[in-house]
N, C-alpha and C. Protein backbone atom coordinates (compact mmCIF):
# COMPACT_ATOMS: atom_id res chain seq x y z
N UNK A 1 -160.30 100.73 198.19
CA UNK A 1 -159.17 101.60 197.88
C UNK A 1 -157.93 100.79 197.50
N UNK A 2 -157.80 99.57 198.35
CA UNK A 2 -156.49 98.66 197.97
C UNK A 2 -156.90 98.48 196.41
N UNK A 3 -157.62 97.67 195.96
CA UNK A 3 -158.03 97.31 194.70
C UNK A 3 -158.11 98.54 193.95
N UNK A 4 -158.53 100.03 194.14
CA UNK A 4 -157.64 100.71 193.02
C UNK A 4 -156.46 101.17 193.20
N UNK A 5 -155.96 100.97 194.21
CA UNK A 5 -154.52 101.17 194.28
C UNK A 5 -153.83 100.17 192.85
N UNK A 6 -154.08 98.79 193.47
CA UNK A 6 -153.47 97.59 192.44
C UNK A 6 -153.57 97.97 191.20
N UNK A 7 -154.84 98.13 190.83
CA UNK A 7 -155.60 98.83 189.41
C UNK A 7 -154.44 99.62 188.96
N UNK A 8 -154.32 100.72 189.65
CA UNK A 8 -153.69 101.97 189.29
C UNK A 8 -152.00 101.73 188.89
N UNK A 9 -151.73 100.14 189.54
CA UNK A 9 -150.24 100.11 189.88
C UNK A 9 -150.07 99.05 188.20
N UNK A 10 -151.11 98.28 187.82
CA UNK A 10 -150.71 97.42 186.51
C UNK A 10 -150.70 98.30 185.68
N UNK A 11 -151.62 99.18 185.71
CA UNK A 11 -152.41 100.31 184.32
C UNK A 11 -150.40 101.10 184.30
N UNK A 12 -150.15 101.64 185.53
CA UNK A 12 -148.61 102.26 185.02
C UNK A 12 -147.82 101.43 184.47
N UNK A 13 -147.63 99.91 185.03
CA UNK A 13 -146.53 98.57 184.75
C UNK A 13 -147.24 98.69 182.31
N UNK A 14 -148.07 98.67 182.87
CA UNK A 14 -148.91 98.45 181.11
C UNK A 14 -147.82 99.83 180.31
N UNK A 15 -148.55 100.64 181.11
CA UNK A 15 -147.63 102.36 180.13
C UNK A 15 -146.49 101.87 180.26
N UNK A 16 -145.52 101.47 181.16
CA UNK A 16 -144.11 101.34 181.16
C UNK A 16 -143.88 100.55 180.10
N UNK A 17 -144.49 99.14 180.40
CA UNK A 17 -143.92 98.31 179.48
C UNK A 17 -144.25 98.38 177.56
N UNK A 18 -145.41 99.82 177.50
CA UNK A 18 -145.62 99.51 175.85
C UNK A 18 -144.71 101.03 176.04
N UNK A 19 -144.88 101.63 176.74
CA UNK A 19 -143.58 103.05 176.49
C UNK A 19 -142.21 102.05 175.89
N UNK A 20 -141.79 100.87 176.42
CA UNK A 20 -140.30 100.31 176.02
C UNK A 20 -140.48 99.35 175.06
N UNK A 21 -141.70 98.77 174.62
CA UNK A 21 -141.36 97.72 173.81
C UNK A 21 -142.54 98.22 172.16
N UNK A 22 -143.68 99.35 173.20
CA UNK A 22 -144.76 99.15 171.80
C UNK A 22 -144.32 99.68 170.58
N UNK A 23 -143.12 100.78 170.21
CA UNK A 23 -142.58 100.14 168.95
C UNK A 23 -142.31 99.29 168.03
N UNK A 24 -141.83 98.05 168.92
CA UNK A 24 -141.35 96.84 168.35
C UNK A 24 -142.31 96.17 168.46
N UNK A 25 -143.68 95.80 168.88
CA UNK A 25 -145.16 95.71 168.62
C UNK A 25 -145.59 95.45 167.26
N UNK A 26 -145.55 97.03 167.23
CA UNK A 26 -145.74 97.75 165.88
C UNK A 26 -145.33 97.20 164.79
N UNK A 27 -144.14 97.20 165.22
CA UNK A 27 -142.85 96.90 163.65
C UNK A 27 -143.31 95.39 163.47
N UNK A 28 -143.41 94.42 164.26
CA UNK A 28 -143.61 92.90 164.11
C UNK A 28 -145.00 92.64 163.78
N UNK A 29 -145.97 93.15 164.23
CA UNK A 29 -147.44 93.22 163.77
C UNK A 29 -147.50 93.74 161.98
N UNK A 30 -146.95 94.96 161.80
CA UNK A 30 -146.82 95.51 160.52
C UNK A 30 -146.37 94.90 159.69
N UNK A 31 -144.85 94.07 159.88
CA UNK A 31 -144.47 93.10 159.25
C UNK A 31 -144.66 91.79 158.82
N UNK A 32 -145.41 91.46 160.06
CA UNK A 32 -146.12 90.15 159.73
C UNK A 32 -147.80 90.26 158.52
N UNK A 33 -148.18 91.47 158.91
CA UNK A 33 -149.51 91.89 157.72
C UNK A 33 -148.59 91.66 156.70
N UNK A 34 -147.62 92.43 156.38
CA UNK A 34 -147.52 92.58 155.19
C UNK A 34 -146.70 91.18 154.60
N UNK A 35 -146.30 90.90 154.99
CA UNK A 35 -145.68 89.12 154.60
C UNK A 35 -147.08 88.75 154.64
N UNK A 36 -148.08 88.74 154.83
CA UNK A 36 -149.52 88.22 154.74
C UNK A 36 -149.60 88.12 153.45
N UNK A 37 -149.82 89.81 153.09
CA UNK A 37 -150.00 90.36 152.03
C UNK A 37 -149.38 90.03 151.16
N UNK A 38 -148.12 90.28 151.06
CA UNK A 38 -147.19 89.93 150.21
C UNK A 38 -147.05 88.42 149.52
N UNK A 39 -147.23 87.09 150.33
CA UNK A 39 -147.76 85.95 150.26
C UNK A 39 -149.09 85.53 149.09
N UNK A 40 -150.16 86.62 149.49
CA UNK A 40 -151.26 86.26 149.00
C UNK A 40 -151.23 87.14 147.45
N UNK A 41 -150.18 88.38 147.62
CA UNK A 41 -150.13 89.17 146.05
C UNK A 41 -149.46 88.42 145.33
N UNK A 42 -148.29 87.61 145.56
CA UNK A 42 -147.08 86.41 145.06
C UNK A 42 -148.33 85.19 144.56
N UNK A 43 -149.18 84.94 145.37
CA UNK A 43 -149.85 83.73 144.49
C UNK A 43 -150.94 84.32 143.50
N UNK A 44 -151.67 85.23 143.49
CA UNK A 44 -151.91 85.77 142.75
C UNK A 44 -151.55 86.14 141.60
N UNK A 45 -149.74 86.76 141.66
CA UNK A 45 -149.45 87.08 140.49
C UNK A 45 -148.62 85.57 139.50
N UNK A 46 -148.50 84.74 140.22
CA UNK A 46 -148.12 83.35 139.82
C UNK A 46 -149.53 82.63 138.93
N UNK A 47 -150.81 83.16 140.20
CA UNK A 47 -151.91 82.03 138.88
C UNK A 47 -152.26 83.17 137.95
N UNK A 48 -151.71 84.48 137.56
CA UNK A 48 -152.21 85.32 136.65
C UNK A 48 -150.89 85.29 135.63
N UNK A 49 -150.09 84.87 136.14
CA UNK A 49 -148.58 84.58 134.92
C UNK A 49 -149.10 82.75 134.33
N UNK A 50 -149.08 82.25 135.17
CA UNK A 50 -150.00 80.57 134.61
C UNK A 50 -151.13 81.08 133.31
N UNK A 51 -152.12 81.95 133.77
CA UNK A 51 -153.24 81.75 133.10
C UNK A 51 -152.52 82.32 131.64
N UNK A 52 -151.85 83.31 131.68
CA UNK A 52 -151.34 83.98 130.84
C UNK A 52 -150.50 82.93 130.10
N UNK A 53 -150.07 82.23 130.09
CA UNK A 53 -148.80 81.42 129.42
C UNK A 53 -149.64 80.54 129.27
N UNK A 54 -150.53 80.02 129.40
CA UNK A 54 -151.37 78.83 129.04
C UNK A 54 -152.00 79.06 127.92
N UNK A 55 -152.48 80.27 127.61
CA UNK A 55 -153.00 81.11 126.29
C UNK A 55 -152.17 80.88 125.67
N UNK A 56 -150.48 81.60 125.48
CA UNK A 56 -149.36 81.12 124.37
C UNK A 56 -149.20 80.11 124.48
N UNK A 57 -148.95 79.25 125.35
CA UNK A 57 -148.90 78.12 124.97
C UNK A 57 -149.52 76.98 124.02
N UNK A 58 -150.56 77.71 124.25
CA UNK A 58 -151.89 76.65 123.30
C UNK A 58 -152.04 77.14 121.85
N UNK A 59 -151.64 78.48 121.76
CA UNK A 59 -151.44 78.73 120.52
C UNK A 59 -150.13 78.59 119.66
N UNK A 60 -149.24 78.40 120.84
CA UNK A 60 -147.90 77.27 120.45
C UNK A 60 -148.05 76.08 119.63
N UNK A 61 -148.95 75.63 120.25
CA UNK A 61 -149.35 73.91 120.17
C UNK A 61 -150.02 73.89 118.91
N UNK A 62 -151.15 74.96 119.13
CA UNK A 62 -151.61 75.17 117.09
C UNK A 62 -150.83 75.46 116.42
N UNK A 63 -149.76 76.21 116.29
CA UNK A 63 -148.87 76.89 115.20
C UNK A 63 -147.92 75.48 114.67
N UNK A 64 -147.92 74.93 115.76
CA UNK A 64 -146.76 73.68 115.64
C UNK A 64 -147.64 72.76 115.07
N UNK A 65 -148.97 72.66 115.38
CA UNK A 65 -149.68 71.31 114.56
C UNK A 65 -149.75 71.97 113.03
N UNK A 66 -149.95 73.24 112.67
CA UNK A 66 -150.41 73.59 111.10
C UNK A 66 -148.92 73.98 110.26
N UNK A 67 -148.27 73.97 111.26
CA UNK A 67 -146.30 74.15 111.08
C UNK A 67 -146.14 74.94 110.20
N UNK A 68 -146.70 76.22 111.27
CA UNK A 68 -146.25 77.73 110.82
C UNK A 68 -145.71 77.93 111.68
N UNK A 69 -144.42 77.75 111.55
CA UNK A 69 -142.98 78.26 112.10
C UNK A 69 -142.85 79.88 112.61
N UNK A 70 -143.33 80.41 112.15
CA UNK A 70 -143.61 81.90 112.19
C UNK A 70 -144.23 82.11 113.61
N UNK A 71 -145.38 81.63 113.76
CA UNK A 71 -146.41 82.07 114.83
C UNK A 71 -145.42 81.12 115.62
N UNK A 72 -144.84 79.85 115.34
CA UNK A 72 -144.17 78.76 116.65
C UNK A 72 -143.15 80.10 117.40
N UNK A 73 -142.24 80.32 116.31
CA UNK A 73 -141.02 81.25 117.24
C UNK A 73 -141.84 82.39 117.78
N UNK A 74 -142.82 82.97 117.42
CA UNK A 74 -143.39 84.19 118.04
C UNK A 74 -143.98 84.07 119.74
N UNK A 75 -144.75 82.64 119.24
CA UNK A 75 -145.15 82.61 121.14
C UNK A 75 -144.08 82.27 121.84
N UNK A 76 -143.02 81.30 121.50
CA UNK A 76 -142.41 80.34 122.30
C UNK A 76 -141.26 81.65 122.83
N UNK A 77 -140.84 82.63 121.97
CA UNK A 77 -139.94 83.82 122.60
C UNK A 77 -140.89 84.42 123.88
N UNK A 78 -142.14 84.14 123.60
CA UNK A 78 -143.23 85.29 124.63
C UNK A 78 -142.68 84.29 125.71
N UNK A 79 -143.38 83.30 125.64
CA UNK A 79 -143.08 81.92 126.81
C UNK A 79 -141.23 81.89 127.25
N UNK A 80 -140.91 81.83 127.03
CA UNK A 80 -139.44 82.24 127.49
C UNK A 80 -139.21 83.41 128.10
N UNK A 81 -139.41 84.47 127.56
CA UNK A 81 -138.83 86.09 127.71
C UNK A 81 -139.84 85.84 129.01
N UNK A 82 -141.20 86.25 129.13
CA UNK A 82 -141.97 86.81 130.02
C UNK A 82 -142.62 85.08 131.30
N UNK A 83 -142.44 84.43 130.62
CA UNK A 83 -143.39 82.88 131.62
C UNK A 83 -142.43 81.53 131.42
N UNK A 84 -141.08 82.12 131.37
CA UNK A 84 -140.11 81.07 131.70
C UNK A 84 -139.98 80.58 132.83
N UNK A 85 -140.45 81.33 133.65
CA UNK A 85 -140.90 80.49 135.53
C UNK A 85 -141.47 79.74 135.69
N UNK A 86 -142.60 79.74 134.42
CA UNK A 86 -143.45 79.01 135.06
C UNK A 86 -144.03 77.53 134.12
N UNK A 87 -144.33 76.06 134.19
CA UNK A 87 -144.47 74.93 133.76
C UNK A 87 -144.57 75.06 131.70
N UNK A 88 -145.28 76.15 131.61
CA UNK A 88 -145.45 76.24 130.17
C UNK A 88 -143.86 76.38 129.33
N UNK A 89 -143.07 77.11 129.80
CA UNK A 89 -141.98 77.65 129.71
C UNK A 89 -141.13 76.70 128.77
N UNK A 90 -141.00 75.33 129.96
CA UNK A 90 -140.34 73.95 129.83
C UNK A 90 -140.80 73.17 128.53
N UNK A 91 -142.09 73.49 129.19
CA UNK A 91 -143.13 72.53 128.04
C UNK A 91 -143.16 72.81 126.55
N UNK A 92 -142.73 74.47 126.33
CA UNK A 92 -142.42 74.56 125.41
C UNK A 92 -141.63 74.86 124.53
N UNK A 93 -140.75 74.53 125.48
CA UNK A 93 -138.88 74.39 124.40
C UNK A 93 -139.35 73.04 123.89
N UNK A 94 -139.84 72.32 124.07
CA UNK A 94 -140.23 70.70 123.92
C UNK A 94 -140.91 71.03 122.74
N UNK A 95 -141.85 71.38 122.48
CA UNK A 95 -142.86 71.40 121.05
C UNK A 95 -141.86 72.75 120.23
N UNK A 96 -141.71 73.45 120.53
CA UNK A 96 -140.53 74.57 119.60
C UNK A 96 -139.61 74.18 118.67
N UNK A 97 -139.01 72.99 119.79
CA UNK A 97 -137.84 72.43 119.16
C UNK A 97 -138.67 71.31 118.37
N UNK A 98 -139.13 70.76 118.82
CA UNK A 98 -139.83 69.30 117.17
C UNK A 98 -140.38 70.43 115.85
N UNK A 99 -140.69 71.14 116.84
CA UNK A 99 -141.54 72.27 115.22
C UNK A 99 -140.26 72.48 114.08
N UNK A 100 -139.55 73.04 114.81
CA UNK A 100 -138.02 73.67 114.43
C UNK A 100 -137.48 72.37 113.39
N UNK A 101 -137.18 71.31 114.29
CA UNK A 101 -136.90 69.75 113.62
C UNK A 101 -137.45 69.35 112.71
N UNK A 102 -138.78 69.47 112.29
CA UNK A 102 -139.88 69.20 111.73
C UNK A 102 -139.07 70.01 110.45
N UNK A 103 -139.29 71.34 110.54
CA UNK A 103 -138.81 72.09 109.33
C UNK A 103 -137.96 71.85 108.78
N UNK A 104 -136.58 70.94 109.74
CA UNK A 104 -135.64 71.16 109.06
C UNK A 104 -134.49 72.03 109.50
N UNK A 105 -135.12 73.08 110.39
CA UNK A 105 -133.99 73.83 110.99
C UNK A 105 -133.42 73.35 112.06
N UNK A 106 -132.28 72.57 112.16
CA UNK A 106 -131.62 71.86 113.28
C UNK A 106 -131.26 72.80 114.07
N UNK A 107 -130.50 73.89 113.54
CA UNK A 107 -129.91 74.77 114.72
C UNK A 107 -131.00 75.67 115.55
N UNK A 108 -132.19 76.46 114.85
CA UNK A 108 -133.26 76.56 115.49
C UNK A 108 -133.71 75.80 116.91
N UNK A 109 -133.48 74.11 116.57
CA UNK A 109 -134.23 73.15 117.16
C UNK A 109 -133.28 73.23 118.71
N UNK A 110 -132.29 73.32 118.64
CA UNK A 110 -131.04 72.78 119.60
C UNK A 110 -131.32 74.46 120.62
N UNK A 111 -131.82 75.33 120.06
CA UNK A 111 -132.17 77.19 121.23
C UNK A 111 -132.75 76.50 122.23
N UNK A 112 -133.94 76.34 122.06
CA UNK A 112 -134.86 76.17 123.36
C UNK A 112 -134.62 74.62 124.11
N UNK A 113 -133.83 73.56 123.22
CA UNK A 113 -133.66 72.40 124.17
C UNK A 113 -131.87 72.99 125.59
N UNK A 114 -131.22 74.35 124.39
CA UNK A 114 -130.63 74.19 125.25
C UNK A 114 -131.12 74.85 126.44
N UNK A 115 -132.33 75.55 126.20
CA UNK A 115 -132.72 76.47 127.31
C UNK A 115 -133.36 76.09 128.56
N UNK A 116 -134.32 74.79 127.98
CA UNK A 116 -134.64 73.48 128.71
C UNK A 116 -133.08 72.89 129.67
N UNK A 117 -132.55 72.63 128.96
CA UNK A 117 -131.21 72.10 130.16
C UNK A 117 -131.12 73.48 131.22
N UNK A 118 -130.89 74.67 130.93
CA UNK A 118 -130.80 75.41 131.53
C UNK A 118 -131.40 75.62 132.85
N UNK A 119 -132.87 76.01 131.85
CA UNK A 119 -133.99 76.79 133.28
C UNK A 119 -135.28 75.78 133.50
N UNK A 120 -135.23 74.33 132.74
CA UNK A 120 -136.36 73.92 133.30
C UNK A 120 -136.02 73.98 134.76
N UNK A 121 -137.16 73.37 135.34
CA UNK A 121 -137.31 73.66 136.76
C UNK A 121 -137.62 72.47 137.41
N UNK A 122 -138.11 71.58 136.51
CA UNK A 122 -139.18 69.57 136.26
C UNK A 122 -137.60 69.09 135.59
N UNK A 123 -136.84 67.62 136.45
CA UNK A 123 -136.02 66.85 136.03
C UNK A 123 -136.47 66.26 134.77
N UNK A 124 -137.91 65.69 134.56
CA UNK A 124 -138.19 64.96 133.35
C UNK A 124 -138.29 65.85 131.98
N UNK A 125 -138.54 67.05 132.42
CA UNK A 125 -138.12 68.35 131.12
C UNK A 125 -136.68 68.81 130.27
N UNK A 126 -136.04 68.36 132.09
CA UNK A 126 -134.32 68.83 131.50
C UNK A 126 -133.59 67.45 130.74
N UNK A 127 -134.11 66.52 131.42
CA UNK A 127 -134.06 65.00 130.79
C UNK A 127 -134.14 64.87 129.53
N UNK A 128 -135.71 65.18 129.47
CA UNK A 128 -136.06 64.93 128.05
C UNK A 128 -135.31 65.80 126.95
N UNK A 129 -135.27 67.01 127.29
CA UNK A 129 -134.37 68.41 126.74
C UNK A 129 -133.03 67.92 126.55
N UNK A 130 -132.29 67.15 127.07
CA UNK A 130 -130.83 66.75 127.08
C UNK A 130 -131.06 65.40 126.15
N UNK A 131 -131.85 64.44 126.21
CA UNK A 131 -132.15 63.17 125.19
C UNK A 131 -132.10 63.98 123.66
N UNK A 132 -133.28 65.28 123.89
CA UNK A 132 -133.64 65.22 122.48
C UNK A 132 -132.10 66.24 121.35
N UNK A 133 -131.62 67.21 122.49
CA UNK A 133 -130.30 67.95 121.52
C UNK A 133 -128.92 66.86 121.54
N UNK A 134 -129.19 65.97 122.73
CA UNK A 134 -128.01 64.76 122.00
C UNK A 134 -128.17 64.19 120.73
N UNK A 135 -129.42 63.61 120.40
CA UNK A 135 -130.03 63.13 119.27
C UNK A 135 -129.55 64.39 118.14
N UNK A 136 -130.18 65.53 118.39
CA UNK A 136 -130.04 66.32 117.64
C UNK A 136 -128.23 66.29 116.88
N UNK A 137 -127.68 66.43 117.49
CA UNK A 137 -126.01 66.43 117.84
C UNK A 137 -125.38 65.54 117.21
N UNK A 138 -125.96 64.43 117.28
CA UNK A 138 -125.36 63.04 116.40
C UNK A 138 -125.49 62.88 115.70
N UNK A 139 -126.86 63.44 115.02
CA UNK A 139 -127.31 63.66 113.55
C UNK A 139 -126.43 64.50 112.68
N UNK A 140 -125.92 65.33 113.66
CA UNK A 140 -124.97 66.43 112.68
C UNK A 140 -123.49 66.14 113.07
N UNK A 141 -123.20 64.68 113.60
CA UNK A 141 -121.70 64.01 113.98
C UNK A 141 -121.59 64.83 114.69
N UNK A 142 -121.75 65.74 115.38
CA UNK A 142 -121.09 66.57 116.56
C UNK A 142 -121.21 65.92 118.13
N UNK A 143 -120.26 64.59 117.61
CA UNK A 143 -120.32 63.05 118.69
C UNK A 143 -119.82 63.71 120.40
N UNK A 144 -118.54 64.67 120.17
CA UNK A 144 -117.88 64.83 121.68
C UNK A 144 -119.18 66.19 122.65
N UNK A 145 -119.79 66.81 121.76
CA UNK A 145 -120.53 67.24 122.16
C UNK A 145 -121.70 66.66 122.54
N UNK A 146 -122.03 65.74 121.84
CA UNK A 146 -123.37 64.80 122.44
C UNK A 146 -123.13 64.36 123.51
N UNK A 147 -121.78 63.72 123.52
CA UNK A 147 -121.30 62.86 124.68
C UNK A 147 -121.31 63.91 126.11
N UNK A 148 -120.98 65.30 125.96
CA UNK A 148 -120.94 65.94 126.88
C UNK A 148 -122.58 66.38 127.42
N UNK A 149 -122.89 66.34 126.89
CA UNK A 149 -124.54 66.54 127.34
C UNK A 149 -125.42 65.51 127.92
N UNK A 150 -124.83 64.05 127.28
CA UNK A 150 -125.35 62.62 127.82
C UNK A 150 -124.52 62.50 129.11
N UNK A 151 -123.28 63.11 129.69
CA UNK A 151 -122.21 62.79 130.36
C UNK A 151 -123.14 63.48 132.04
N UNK A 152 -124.56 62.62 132.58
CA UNK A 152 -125.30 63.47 133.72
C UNK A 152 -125.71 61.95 134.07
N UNK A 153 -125.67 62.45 135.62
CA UNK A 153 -126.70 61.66 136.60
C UNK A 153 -128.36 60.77 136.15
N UNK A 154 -128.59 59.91 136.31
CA UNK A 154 -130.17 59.79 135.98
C UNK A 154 -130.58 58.82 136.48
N UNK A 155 -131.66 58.59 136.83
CA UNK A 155 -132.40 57.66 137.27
C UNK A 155 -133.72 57.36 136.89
N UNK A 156 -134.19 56.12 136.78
CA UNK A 156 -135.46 55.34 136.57
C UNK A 156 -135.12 54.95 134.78
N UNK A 157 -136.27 55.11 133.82
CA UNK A 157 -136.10 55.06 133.03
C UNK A 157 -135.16 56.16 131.84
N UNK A 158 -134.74 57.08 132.71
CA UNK A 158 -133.80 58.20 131.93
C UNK A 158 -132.75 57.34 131.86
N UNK A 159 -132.01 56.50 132.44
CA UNK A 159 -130.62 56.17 133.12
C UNK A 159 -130.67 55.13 131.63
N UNK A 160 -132.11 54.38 131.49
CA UNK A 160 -131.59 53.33 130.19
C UNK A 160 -131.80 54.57 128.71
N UNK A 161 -132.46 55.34 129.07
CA UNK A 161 -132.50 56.29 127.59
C UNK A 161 -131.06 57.16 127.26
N UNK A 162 -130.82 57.45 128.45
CA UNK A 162 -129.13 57.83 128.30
C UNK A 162 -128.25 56.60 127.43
N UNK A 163 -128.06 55.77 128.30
CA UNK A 163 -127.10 54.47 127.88
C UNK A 163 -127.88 54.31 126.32
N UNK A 164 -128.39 54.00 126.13
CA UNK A 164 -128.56 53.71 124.56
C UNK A 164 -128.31 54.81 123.69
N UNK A 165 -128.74 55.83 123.80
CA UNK A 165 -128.46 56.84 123.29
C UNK A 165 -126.80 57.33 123.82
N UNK A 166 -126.12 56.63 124.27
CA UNK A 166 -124.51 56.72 124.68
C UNK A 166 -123.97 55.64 123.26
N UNK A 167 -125.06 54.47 123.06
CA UNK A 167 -124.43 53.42 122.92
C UNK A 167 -124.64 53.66 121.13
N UNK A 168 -125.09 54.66 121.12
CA UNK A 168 -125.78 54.69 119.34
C UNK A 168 -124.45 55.93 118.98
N UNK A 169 -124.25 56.98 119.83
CA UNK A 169 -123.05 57.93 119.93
C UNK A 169 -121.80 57.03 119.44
N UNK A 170 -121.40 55.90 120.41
CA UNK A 170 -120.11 55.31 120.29
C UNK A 170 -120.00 54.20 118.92
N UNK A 171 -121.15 53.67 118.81
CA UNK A 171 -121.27 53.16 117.31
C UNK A 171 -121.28 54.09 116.35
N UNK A 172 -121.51 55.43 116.17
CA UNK A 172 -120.91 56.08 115.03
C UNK A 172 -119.65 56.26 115.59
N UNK A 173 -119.21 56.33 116.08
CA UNK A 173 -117.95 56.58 116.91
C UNK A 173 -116.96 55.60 116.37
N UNK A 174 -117.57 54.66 115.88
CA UNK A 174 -116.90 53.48 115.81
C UNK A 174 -116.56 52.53 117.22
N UNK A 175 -116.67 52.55 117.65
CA UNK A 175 -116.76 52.18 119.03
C UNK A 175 -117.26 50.88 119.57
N UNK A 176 -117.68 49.58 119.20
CA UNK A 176 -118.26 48.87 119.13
C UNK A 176 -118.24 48.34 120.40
N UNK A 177 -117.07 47.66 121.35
CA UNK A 177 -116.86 47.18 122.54
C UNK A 177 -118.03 48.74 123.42
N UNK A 178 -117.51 49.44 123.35
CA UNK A 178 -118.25 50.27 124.41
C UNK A 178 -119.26 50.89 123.96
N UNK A 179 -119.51 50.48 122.54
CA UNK A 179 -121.42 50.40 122.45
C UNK A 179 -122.03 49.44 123.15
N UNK A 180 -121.17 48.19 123.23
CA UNK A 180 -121.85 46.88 123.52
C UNK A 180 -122.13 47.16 124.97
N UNK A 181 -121.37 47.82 125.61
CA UNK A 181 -121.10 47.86 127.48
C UNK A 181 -122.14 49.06 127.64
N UNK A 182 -122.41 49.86 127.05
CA UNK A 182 -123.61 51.01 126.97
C UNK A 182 -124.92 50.59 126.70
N UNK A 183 -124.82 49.82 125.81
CA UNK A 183 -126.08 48.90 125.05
C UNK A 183 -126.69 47.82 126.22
N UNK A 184 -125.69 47.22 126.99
CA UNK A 184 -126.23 46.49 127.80
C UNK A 184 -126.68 46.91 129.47
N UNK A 185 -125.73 48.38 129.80
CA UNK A 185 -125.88 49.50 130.64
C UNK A 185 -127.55 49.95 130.70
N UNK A 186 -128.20 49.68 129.34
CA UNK A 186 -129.44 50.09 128.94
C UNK A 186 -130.44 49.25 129.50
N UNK A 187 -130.30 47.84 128.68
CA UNK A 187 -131.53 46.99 129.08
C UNK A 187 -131.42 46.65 130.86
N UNK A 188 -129.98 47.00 132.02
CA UNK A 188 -130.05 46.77 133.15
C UNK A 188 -131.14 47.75 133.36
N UNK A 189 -131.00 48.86 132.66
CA UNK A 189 -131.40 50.31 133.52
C UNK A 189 -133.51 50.29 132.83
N UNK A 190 -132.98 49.87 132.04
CA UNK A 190 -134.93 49.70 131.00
C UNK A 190 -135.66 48.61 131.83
N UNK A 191 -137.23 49.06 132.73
CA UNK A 191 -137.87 48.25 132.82
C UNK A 191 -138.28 47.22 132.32
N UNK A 192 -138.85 46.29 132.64
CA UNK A 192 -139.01 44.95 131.67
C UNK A 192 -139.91 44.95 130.51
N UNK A 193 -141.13 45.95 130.41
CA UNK A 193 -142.05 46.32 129.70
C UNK A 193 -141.84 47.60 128.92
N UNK A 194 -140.59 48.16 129.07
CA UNK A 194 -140.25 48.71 128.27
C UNK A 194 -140.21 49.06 126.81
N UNK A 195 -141.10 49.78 126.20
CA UNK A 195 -141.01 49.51 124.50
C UNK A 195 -139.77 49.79 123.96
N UNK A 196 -138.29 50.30 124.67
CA UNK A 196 -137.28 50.62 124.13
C UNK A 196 -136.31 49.20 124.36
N UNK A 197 -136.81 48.26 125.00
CA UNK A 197 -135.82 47.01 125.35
C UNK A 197 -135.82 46.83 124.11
N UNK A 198 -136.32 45.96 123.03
CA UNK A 198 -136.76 45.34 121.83
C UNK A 198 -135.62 45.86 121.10
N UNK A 199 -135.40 47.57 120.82
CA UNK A 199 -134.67 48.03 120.24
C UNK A 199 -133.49 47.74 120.74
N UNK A 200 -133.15 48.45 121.51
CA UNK A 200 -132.06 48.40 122.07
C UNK A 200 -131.18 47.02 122.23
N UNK A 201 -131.94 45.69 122.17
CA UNK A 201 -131.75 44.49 122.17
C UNK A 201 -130.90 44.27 120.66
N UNK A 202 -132.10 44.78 119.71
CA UNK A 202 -132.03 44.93 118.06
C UNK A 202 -130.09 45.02 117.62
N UNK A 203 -130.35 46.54 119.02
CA UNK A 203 -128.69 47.12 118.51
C UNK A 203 -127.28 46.07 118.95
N UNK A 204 -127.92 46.05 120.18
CA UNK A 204 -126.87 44.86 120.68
C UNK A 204 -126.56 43.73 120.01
N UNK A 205 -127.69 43.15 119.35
CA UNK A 205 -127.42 41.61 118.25
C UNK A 205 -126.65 42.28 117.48
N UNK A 206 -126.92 43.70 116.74
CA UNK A 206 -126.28 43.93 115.47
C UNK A 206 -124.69 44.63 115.26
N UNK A 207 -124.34 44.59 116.87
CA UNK A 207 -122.76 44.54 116.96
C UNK A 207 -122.25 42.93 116.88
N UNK A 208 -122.51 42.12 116.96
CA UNK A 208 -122.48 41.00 117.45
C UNK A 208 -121.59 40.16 118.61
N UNK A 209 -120.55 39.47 118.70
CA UNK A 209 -119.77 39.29 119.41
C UNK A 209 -119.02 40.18 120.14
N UNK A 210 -117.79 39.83 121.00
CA UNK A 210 -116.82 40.64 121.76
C UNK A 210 -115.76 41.15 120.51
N UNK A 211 -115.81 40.04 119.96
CA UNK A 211 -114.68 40.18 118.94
C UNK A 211 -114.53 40.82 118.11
N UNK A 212 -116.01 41.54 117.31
CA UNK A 212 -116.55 41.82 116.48
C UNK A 212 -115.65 43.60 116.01
């Protein structure tokens, strides 16, 4: 009888305690499924936006090798508008813009690198994206604007592709002393095996002296 007494006395402590708390049970169990859920629908709809942009993309990559400009701007808007989240996005302001270059259309070329500075998401995308519309920029003397786009943080081999490409800016610039100090900013920052030392060396002889 003691022992169902006890019995009888947890079984009420049990009702009491889910009478006051088994709501909030509920709510944290429910919530935690669904953050389950929600988790596993999020990667799902990420490798079904991937698979999807990998298709335009590749037909990016053909349009740009047979340089039909036509089909290039058609995917690369899809890849932007709808799978700019995701790696293709980046990858292909990069081939858009050479397509664009390729043709001839500079201002075309400079949309998607600036969109690359923008929303890549990969440093070596926004990098490369900021190298290639400086270039772009200097070609068309639009020097204070190049300079403002080269004017960023960098490291490894970006840091010597900046400086030279600073140091090619200030030589149209006329600029020669602080090509030379950019020019040499370069080969510190350029690994030793670098295929851009050689050049960049090239430029430095061909300011010549301090005096110069």
């Amino acid at each position: 009888m003691a022992y169902n007494l006890e019995e009888q006395e947890q079984l009420e402590n049990l009702k009491a305690f889910w009478k006051q708390y088994g709501n909030f049970i509920l709510t944290v169990v429910a919530v935690a499924a669904l953050a389950v859920a929600g988790w596993r629908g999020w990667g799902w709809y990420q490798a079904r936006d991937a698979a999807q942009a990998a298709v335009y993309y590749e037909q990016l990559r053909e349009a740009a090798s047979v340089k039909d400009v036509a089909r290039v701007r058609a995917n690369a808007g899809t890849l932007f508008d709808q799978y700019g989240r995701t790696a293709y996005g980046q990858m292909a302001a990069l081939v858009a813009a050479r397509a664009y270059a390729e043709a001839g259309d500079v201002k075309a070329a400079k949309v998607p690198l600036e969109w690359a500075v923008s929303n890549a998401r990969d440093d070596e995308f926004r990098h490369a994206a900021r190298l290639r519309l400086a270039a772009l920029l200097l070609d068309e003397k639009a020097y204070d604007e190049a300079n403002k786009v080269l004017a960023v943080e960098a490291t490894g081999h970006f840091s010597g592709e900046y400086a030279d490409l600073r140091g090619d800016v200030l030589v149209a610039q006329d600029k020669p002393a602080q090509a030379r100090a950019a020019y040499r900013q370069a080969l510190e920052a350029l690994a030793a095996d670098s295929p851009l030392r050689r050049l960049v060396q090239l430029k430095l002889d061909s300011l010549g002296g301090e005096g110069a």
